[in-house]
C-alpha atoms as a PDB file:
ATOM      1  CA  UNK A   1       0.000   0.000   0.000  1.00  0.00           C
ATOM      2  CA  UNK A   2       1.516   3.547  -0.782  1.00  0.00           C
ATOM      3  CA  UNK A   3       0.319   6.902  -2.664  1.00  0.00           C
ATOM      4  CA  UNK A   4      -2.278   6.743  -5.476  1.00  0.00           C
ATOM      5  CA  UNK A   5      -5.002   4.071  -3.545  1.00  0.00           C
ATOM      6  CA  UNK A   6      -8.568   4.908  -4.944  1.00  0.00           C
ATOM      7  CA  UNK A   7     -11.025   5.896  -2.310  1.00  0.00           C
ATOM      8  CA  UNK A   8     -12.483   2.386  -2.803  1.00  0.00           C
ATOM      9  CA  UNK A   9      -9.405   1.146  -1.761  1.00  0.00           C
ATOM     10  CA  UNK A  10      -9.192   3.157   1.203  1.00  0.00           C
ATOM     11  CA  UNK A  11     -12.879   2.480   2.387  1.00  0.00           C
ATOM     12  CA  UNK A  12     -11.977  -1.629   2.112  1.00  0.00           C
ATOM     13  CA  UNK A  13      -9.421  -1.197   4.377  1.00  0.00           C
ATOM     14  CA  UNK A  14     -10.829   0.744   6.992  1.00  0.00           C
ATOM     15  CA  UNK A  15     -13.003  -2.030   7.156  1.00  0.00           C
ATOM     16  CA  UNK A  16     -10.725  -4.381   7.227  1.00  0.00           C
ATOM     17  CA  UNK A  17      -8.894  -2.673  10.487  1.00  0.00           C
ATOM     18  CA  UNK A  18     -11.730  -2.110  12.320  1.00  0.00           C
ATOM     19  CA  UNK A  19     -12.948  -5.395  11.870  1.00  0.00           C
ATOM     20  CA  UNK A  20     -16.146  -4.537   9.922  1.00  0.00           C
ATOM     21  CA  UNK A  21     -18.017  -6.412   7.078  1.00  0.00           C
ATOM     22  CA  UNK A  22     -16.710  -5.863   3.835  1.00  0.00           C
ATOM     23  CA  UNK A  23     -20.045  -6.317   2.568  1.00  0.00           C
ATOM     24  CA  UNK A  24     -21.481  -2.919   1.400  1.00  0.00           C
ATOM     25  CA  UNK A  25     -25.072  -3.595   2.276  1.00  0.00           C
ATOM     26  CA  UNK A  26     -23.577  -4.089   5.986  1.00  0.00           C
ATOM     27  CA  UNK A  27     -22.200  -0.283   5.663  1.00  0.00           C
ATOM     28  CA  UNK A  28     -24.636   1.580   4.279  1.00  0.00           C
ATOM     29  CA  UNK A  29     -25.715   3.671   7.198  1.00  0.00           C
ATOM     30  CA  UNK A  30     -22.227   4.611   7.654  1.00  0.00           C
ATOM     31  CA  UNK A  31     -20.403   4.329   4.656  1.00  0.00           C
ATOM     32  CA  UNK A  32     -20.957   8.440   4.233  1.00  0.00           C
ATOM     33  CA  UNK A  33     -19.545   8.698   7.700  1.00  0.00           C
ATOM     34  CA  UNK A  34     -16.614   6.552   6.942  1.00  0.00           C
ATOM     35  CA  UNK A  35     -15.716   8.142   3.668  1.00  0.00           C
ATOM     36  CA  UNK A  36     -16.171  11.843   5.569  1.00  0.00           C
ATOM     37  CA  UNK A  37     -13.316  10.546   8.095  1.00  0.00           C
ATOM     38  CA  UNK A  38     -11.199   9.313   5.455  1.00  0.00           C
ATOM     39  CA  UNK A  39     -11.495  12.681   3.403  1.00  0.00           C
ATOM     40  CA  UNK A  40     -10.670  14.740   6.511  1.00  0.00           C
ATOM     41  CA  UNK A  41      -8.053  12.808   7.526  1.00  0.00           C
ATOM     42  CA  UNK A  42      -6.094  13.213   4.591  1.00  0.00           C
ATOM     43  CA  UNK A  43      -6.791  16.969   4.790  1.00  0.00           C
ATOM     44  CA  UNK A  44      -5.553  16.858   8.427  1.00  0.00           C
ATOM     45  CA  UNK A  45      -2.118  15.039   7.311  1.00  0.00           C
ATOM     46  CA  UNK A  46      -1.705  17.518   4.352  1.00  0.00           C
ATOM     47  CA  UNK A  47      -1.942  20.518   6.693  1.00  0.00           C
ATOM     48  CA  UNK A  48       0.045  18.862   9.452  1.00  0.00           C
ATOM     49  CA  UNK A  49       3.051  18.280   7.564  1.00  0.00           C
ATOM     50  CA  UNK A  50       5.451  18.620   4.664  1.00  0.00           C
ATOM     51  CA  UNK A  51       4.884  16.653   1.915  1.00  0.00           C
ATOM     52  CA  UNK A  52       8.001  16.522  -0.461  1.00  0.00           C
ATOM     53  CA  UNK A  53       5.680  14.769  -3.449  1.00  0.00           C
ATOM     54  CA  UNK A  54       3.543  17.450  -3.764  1.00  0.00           C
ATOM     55  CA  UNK A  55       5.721  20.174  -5.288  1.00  0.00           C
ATOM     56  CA  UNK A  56       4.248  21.366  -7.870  1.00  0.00           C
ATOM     57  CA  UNK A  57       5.716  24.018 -10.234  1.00  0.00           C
ATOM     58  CA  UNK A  58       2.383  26.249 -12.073  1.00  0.00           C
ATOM     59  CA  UNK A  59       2.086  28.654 -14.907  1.00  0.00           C
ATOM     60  CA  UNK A  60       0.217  32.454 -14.868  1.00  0.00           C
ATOM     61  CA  UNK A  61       0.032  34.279 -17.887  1.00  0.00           C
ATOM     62  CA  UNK A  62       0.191  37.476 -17.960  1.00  0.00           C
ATOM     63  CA  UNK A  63      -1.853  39.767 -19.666  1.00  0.00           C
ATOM     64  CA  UNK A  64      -1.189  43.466 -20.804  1.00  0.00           C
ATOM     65  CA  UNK A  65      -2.800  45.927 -18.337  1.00  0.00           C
ATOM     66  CA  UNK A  66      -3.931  42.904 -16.125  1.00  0.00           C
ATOM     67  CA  UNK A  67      -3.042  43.847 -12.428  1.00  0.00           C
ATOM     68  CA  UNK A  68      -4.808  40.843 -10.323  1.00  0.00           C
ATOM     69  CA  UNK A  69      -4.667  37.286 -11.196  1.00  0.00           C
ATOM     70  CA  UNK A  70      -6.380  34.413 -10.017  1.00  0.00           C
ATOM     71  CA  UNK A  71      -3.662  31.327  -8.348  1.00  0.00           C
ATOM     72  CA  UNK A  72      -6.372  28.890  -9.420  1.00  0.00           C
ATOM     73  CA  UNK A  73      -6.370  29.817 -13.076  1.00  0.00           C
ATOM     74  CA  UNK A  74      -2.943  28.489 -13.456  1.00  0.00           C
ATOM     75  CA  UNK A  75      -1.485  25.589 -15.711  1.00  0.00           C
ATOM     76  CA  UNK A  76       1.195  23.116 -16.074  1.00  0.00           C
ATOM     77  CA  UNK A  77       3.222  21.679 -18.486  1.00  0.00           C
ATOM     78  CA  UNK A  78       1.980  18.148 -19.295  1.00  0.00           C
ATOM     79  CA  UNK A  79       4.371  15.112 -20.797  1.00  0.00           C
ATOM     80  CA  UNK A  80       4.268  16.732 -24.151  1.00  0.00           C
ATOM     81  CA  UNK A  81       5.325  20.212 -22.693  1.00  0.00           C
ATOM     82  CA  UNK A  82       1.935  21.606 -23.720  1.00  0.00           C
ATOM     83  CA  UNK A  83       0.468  23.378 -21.493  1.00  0.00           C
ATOM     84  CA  UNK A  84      -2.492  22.448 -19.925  1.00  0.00           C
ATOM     85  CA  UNK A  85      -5.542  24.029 -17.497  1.00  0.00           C
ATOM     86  CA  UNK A  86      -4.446  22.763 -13.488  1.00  0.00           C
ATOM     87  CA  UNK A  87      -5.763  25.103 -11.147  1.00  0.00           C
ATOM     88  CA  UNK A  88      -4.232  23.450  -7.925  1.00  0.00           C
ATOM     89  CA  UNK A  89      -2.366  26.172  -6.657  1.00  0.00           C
ATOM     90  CA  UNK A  90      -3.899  28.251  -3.358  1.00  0.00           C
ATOM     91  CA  UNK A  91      -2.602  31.282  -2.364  1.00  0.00           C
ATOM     92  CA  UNK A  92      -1.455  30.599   0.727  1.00  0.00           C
ATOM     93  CA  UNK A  93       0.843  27.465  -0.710  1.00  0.00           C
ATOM     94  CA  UNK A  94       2.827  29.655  -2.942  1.00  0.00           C
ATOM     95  CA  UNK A  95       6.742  29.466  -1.945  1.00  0.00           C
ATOM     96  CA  UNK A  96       7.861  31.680  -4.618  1.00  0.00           C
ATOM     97  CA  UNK A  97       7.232  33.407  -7.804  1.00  0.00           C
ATOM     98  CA  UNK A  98       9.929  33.841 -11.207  1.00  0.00           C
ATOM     99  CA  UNK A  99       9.049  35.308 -13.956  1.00  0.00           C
ATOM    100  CA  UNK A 100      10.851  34.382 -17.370  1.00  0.00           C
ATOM    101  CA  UNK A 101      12.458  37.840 -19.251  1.00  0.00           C
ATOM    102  CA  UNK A 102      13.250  37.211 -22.385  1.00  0.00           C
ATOM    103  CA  UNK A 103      14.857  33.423 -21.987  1.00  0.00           C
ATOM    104  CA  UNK A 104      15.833  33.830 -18.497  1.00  0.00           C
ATOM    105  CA  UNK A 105      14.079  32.972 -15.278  1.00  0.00           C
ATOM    106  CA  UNK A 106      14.135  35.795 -12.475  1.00  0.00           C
ATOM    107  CA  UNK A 107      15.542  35.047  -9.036  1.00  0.00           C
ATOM    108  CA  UNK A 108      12.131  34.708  -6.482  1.00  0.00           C
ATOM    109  CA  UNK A 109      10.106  37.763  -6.994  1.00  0.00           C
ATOM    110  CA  UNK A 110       9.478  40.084  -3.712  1.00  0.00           C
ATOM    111  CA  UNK A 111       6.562  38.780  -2.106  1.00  0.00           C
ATOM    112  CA  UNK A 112       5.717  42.757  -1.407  1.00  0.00           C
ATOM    113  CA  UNK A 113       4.396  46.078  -2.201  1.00  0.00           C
ATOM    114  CA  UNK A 114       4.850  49.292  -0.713  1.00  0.00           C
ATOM    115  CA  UNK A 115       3.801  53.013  -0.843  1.00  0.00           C
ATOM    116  CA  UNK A 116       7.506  54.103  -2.297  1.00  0.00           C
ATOM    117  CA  UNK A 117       7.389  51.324  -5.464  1.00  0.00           C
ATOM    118  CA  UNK A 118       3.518  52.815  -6.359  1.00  0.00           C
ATOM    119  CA  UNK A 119       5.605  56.042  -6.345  1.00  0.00           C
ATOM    120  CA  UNK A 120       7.854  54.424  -9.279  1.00  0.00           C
ATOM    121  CA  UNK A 121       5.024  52.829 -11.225  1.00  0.00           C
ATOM    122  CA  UNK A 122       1.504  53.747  -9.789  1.00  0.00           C
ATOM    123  CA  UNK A 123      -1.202  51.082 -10.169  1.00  0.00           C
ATOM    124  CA  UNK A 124      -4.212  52.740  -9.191  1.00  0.00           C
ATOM    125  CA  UNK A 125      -3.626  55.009 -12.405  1.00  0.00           C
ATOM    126  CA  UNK A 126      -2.741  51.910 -14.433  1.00  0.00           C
ATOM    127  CA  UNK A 127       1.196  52.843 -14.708  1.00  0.00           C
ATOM    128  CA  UNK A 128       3.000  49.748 -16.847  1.00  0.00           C
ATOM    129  CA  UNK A 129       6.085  48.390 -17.420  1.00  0.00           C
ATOM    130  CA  UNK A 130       8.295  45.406 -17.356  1.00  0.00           C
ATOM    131  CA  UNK A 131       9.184  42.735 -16.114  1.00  0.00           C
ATOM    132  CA  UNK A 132       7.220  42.550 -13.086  1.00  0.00           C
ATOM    133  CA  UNK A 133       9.498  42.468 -10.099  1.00  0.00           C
ATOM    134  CA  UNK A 134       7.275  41.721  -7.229  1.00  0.00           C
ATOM    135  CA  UNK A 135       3.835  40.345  -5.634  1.00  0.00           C
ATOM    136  CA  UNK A 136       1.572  40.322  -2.566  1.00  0.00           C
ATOM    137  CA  UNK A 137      -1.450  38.418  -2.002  1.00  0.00           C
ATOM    138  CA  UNK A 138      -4.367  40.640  -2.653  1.00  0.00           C
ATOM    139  CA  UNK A 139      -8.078  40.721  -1.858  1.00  0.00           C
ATOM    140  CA  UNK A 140     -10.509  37.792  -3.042  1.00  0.00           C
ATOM    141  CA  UNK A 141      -7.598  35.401  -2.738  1.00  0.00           C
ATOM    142  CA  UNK A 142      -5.506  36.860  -6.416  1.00  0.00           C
ATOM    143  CA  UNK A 143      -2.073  37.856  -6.569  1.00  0.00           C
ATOM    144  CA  UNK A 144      -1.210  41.497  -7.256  1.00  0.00           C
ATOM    145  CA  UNK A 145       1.827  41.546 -10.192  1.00  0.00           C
ATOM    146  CA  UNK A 146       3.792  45.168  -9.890  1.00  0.00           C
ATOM    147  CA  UNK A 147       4.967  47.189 -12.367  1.00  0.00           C
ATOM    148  CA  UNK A 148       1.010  46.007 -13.796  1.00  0.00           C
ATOM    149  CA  UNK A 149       2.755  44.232 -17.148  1.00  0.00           C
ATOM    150  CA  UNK A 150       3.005  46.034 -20.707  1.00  0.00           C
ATOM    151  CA  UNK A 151       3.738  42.559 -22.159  1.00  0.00           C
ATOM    152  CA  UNK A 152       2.004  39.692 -22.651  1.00  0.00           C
ATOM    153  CA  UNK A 153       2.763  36.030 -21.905  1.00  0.00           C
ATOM    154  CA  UNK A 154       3.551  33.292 -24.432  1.00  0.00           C
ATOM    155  CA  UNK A 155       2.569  29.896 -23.249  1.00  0.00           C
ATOM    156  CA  UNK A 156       4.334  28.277 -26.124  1.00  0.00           C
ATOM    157  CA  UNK A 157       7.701  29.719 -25.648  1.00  0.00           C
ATOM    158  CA  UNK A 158       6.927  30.456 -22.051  1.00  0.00           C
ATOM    159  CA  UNK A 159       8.584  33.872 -22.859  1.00  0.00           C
ATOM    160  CA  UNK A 160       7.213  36.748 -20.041  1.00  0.00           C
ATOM    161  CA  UNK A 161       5.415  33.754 -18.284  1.00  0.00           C
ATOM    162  CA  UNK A 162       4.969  33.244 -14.840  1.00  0.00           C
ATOM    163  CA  UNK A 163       6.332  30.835 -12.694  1.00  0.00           C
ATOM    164  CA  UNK A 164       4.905  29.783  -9.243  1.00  0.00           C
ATOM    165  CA  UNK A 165       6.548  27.374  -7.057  1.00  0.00           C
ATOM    166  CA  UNK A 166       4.538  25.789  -3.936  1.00  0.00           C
ATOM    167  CA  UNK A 167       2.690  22.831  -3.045  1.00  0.00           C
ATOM    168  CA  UNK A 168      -0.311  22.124  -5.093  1.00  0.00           C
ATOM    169  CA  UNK A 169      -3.422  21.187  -3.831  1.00  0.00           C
ATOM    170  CA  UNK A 170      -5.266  17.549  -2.479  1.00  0.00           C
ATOM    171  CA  UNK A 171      -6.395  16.068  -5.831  1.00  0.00           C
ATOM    172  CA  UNK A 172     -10.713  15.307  -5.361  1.00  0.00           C
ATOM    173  CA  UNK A 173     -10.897  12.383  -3.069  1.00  0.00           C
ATOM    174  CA  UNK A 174     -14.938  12.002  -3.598  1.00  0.00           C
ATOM    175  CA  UNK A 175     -15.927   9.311  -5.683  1.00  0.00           C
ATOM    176  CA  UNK A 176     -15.022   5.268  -5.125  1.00  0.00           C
ATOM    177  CA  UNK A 177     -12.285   5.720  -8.548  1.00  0.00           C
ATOM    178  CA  UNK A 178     -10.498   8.828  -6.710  1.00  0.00           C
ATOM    179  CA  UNK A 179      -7.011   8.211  -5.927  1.00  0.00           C
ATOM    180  CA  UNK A 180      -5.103   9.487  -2.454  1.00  0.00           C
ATOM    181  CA  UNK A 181      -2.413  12.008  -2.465  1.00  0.00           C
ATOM    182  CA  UNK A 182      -1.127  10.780   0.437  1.00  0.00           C
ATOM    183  CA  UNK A 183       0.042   7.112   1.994  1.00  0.00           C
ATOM    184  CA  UNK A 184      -3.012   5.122   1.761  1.00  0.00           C
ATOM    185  CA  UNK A 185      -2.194   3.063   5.438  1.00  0.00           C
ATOM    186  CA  UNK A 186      -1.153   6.271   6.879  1.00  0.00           C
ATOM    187  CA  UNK A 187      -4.692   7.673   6.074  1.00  0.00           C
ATOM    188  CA  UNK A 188      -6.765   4.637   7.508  1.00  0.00           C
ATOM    189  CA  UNK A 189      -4.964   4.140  10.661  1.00  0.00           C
ATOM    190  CA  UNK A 190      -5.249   7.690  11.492  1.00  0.00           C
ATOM    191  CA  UNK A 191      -9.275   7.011  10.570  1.00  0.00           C
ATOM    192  CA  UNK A 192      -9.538   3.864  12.187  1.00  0.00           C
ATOM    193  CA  UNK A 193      -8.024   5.537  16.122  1.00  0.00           C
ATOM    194  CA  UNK A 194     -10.985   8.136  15.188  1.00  0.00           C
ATOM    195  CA  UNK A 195     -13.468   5.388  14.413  1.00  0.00           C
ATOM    196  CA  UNK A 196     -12.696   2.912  16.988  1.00  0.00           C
ATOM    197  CA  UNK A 197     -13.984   1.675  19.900  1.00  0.00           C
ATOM    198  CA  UNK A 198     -12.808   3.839  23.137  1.00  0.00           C
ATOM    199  CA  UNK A 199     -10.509  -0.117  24.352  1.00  0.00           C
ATOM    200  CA  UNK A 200      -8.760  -0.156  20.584  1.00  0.00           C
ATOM    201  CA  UNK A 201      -8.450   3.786  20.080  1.00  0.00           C
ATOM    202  CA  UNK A 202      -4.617   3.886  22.050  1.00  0.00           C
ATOM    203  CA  UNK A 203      -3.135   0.721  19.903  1.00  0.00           C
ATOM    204  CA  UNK A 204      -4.497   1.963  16.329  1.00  0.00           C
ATOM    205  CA  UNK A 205      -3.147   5.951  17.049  1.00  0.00           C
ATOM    206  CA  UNK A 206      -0.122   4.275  18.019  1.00  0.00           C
ATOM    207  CA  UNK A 207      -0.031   2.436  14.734  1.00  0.00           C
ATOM    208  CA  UNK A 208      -0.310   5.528  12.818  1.00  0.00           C
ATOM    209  CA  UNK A 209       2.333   7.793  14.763  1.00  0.00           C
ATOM    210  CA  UNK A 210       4.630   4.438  14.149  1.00  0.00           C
ATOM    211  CA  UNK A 211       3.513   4.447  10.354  1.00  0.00           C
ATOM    212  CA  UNK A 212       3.848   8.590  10.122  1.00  0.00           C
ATOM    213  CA  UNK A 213       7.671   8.390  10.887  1.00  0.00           C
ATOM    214  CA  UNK A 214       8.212   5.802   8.400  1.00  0.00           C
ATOM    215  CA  UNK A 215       6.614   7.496   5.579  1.00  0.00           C
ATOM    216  CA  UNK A 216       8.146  10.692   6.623  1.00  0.00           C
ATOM    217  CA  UNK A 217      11.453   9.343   7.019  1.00  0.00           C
ATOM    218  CA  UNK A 218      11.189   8.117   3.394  1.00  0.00           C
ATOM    219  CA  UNK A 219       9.739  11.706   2.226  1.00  0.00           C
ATOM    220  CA  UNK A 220      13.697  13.065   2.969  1.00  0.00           C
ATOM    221  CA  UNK A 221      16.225  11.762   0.319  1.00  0.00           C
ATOM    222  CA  UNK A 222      19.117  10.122   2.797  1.00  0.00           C
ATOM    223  CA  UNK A 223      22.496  10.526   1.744  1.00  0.00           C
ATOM    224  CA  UNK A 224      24.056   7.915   0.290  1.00  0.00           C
ATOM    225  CA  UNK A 225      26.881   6.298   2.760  1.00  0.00           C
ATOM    226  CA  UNK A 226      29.804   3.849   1.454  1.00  0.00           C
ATOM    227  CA  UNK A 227      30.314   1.128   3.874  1.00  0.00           C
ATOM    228  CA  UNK A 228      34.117  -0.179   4.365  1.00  0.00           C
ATOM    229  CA  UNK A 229      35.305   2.181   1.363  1.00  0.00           C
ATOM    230  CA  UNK A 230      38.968   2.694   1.143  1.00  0.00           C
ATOM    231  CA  UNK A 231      38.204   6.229  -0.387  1.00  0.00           C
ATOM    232  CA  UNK A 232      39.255   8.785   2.395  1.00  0.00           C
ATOM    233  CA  UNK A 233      37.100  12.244   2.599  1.00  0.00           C
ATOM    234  CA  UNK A 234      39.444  15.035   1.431  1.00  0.00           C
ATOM    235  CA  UNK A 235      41.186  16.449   3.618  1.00  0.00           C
ATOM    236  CA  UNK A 236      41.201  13.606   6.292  1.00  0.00           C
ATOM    237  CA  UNK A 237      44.129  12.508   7.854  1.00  0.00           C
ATOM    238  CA  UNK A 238      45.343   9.057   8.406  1.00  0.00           C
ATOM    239  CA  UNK A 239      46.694   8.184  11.297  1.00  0.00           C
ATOM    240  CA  UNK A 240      48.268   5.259  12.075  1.00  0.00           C
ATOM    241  CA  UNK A 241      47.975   3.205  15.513  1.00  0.00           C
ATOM    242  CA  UNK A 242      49.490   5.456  18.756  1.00  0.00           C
ATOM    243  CA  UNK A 243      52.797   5.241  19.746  1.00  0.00           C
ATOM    244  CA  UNK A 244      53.477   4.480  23.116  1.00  0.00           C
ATOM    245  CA  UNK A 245      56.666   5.196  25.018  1.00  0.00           C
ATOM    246  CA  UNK A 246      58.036   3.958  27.905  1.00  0.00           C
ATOM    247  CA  UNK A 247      60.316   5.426  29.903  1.00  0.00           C
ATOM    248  CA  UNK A 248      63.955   4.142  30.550  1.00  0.00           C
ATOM    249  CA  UNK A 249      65.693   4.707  34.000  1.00  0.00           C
ATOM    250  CA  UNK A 250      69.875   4.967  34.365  1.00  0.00           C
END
């Protein structure tokens, strides 16, 4: 069991750990409950935690004389490098922004916006220029782009796009052919210690806190270690066994 379990999947083996039929006629009267629990606990474990896997690098396009732009109207580049609608990106999961000038992708944008750069280039009376240099979150949820761009993006060259870098969002978890983000045991133990009996509650949390650190652990790339090398790191010494001296009386 891993990533990319089907909500089907996941509802079987809830079952399965808290000992319930697997017939569905025997679940009906819960099976919304059960699915709810499932749902939220996945939510619960994406906002808890880092999640390496779900990087996600999105397109914006900009658009001349276009100030505000909506984080869930962005795209991505599918295996053909075309790009395609995503709009998995919230607001508040953006790490950074680039934009591309000309063939070359901009160190991280500002994420700011102050009185003295609306004194260089003033929005409100729909000054332009470019590129844009920085960006704040702005109301309704959009990102604010300033200097407001005098240049339009090119999704097929990806010349004056924009580039944001963040986690994307949980993929629909709803119907039985949905598939998990996250580690599909990691998701049902945590839902079974909410679902089970008051006696069994301590041993199944206690499963999932031992489960959480494995799949965690295996989130990090470790660093690969050669055992009984005769390489030498550079700049270590060798030294050979101590010498030992005794002392000689006359």
């Amino acid at each position: 069991m891993g990533r990319g379990s089907t909500l089907g999947e996941c509802l079987t083996a809830l079952r399965v750990e808290l000992r319930l039929s697997l017939n569905a006629a025997h679940n009906i009267q819960v099976r919304d409950t059960q699915v709810k629990v499932l749902q939220q606990t996945q939510e619960w474990l994406y906002e808890k935690y880092s999640w390496p896997h779900m990087r996600a690098e999105r397109f914006l396009t900009p658009q001349i004389g276009q100030r505000f732009y909506d984080p869930q109207g962005c795209k991505k580049l599918d295996e053909t490098n075309t790009m395609v609608a995503a709009g998995d990106m919230s607001i508040d999961r953006i790490a950074e922004i680039r934009v591309r000038d000309g063939s070359v992708w901009s160190p991280p944008l500002e994420p700011y916006i102050d009185a003295a750069l609306f004194n260089q280039f003033d929005s409100d009376t729909d000054e332009r220029s470019w590129p844009i240099r920085c960006w704040r979150i702005a109301e309704g949820n959009n990102v604010e782009f300033w200097p407001i761009p005098d240049q339009d993006g090119d999704e097929s060259t990806l010349e004056n796009m924009v580039k944001m870098i963040g986690v994307r969002d949980l993929a629909p978890f709803v119907d039985e052919n949905d598939e998990a983000d996250l580690d599909e045991q990691l998701i049902v133990l945590f839902a079974a210690a909410r679902l089970a009996p008051d006696k069994d509650r301590k041993d199944k949390l206690a499963l999932a806190q031992d489960r959480l650190v494995d799949v965690r652990g295996n989130a990090v790339p470790r660093r690969k270690v050669k055992l009984f090398s005769r390489d030498q790191p550079q700049g270590r010494i060798m030294r050979g066994p101590p010498t030992v001296y005794y002392r000689t009386t006359t």
